[in-house]
C-alpha atoms as a PDB file:
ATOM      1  CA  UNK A   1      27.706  30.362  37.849  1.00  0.00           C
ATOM      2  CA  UNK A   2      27.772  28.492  34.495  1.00  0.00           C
ATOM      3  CA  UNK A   3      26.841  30.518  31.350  1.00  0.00           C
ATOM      4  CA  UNK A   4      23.262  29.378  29.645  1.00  0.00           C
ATOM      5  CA  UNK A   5      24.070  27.750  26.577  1.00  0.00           C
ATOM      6  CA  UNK A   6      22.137  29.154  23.457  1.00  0.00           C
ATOM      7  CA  UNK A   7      19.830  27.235  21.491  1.00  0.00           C
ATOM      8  CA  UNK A   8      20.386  26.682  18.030  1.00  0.00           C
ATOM      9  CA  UNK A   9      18.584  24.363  15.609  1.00  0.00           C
ATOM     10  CA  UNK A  10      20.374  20.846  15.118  1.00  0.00           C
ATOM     11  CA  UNK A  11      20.426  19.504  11.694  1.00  0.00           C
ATOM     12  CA  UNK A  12      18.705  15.955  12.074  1.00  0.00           C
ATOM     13  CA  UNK A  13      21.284  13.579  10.129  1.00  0.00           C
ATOM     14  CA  UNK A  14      23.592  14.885  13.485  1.00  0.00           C
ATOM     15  CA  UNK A  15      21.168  13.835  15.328  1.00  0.00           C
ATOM     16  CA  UNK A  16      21.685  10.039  17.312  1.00  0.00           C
ATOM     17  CA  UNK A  17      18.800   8.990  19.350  1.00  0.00           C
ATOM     18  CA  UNK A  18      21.566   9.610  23.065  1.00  0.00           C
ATOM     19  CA  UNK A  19      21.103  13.568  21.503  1.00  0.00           C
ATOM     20  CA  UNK A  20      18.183  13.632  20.618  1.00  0.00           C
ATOM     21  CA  UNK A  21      17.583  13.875  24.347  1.00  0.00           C
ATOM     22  CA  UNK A  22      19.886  16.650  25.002  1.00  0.00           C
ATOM     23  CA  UNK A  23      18.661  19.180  22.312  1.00  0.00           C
ATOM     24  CA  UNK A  24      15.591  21.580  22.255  1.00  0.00           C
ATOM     25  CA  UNK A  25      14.823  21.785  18.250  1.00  0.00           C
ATOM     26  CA  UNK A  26      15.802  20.770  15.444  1.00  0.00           C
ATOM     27  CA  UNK A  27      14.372  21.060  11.720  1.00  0.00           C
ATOM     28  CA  UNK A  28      13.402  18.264   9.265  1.00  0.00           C
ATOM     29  CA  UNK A  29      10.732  17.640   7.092  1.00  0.00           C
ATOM     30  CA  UNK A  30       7.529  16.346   8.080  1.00  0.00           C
ATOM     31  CA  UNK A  31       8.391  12.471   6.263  1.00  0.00           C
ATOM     32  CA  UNK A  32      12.180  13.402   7.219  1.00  0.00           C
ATOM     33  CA  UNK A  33      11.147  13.405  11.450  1.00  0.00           C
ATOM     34  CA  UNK A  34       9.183  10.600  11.262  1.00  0.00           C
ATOM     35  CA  UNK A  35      12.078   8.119   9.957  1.00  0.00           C
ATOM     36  CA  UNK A  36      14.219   9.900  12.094  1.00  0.00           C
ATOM     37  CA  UNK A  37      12.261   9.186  15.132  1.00  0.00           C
ATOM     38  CA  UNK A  38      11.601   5.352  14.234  1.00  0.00           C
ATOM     39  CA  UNK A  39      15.344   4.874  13.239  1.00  0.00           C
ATOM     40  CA  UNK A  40      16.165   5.965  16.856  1.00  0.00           C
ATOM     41  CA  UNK A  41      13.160   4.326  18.408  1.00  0.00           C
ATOM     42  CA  UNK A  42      11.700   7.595  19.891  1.00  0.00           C
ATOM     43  CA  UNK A  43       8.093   8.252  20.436  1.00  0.00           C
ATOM     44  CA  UNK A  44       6.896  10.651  18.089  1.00  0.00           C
ATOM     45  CA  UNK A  45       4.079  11.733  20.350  1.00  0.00           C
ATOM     46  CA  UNK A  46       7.321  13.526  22.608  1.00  0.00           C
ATOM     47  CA  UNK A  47       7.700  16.182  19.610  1.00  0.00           C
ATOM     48  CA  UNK A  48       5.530  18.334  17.409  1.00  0.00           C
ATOM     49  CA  UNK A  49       6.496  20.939  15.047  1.00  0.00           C
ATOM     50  CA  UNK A  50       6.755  24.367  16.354  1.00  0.00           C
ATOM     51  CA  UNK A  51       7.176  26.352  13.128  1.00  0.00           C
ATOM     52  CA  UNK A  52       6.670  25.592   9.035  1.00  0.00           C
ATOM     53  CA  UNK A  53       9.676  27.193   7.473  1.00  0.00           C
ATOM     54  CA  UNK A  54       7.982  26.646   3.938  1.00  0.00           C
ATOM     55  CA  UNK A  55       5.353  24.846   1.947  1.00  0.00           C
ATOM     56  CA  UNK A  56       6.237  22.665  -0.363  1.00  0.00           C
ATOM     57  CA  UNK A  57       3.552  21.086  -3.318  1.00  0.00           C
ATOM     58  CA  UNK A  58       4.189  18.057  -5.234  1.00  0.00           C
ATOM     59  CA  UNK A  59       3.359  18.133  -8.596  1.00  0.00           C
ATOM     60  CA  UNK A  60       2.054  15.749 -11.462  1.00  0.00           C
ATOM     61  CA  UNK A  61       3.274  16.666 -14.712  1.00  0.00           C
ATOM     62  CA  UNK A  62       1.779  15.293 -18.089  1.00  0.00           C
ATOM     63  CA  UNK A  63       3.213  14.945 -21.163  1.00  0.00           C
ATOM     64  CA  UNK A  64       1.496  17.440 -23.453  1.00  0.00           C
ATOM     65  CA  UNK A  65       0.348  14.098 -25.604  1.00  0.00           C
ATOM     66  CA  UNK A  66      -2.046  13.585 -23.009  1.00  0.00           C
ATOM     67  CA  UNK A  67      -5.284  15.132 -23.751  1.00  0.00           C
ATOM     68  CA  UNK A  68      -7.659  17.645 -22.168  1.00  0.00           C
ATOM     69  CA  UNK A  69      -9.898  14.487 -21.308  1.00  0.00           C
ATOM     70  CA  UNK A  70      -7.854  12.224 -19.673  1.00  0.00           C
ATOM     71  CA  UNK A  71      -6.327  14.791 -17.297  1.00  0.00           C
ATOM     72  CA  UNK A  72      -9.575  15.558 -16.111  1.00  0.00           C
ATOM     73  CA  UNK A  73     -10.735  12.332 -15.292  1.00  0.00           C
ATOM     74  CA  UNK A  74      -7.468  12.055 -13.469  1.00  0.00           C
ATOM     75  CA  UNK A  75      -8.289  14.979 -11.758  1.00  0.00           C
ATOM     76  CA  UNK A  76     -11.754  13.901 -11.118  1.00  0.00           C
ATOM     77  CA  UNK A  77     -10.081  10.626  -9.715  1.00  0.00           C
ATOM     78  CA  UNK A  78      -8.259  12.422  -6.932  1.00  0.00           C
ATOM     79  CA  UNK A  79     -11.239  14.659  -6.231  1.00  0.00           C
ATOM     80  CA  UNK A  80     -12.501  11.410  -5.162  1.00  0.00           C
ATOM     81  CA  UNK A  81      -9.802   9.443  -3.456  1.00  0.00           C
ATOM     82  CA  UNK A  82      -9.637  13.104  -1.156  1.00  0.00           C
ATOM     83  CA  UNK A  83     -13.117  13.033  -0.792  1.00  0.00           C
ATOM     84  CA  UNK A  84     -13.806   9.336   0.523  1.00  0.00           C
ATOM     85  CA  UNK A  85     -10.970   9.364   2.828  1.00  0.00           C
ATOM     86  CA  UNK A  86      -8.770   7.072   0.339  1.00  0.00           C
ATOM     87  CA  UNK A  87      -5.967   9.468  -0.307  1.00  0.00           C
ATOM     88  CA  UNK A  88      -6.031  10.369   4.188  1.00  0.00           C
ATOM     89  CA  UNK A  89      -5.393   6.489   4.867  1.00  0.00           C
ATOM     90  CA  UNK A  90      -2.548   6.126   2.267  1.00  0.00           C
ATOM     91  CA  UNK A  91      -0.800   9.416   3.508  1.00  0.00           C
ATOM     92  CA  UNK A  92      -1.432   7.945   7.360  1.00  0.00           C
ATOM     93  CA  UNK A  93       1.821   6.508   8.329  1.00  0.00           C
ATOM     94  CA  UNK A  94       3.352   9.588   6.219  1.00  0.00           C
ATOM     95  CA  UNK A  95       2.579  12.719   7.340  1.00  0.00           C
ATOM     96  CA  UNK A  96       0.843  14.355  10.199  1.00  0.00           C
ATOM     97  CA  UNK A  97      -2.466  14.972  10.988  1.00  0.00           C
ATOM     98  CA  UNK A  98      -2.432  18.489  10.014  1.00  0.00           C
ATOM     99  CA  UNK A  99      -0.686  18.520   6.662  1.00  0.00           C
ATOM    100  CA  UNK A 100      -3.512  15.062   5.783  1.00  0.00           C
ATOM    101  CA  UNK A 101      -6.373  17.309   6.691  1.00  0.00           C
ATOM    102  CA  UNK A 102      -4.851  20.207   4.137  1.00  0.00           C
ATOM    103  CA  UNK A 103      -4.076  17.353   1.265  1.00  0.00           C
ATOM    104  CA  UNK A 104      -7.427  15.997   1.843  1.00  0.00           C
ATOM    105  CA  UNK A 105      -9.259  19.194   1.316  1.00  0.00           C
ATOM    106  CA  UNK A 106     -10.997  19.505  -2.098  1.00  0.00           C
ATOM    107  CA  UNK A 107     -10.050  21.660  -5.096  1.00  0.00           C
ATOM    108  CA  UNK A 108      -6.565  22.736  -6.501  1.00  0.00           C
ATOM    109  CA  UNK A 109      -4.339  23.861  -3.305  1.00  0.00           C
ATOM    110  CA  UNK A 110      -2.325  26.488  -5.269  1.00  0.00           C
ATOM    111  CA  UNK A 111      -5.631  28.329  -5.458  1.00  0.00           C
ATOM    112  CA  UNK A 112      -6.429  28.442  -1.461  1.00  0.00           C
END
């Protein structure tokens, strides 16, 4: 009887679309899977993510010449674009679902 062979995560740039067939995980990032998957012509509706590893933010930094003002009407700005559904339909063919519905959600995310 043949041994089982363990599973192990597969780093995607190994990855070619013949093994992506014969592997059971593998990590990327969210944007990272979703140009793997198109590069090898794979439906991404055949995967989903099992388990986040880590959060990651983006930031905007300012110079400190801008002032007080301006920041907050660019934070008032994105308030906005999350609240009408502006900021969801550019992140679409980005990210999933999921991670949309957290961006989206109003208010600073480092204080959730």
């Amino acid at each position: 009887m043949k041994a089982a062979a363990k599973s192990r995560p597969v780093a995607p740039e190994l990855l070619t679309r013949r093994k992506l067939h014969h592997v059971e995980f593998f990590y990327t990032s969210e944007i990272g899977m979703d140009g793997l998957l198109k590069e090898q012509e794979l439906d991404p509706d055949r995967f989903k993510a099992l388990l986040h590893l880590k959060k990651e933010y983006l930031y905007l930094a300012f110079s400190k010449d801008i002032g007080d003002e301006r920041i907050a009407r660019w934070r008032a700005a994105l308030e906005e674009v999350k609240c009408d559904g502006t900021l969801g339909k550019i992140y679409h063919d980005v990210y999933s679902h999921e991670t949309i519905k957290e961006i989206c959600l109003p208010g600073d995310p480092l204080a959730r």
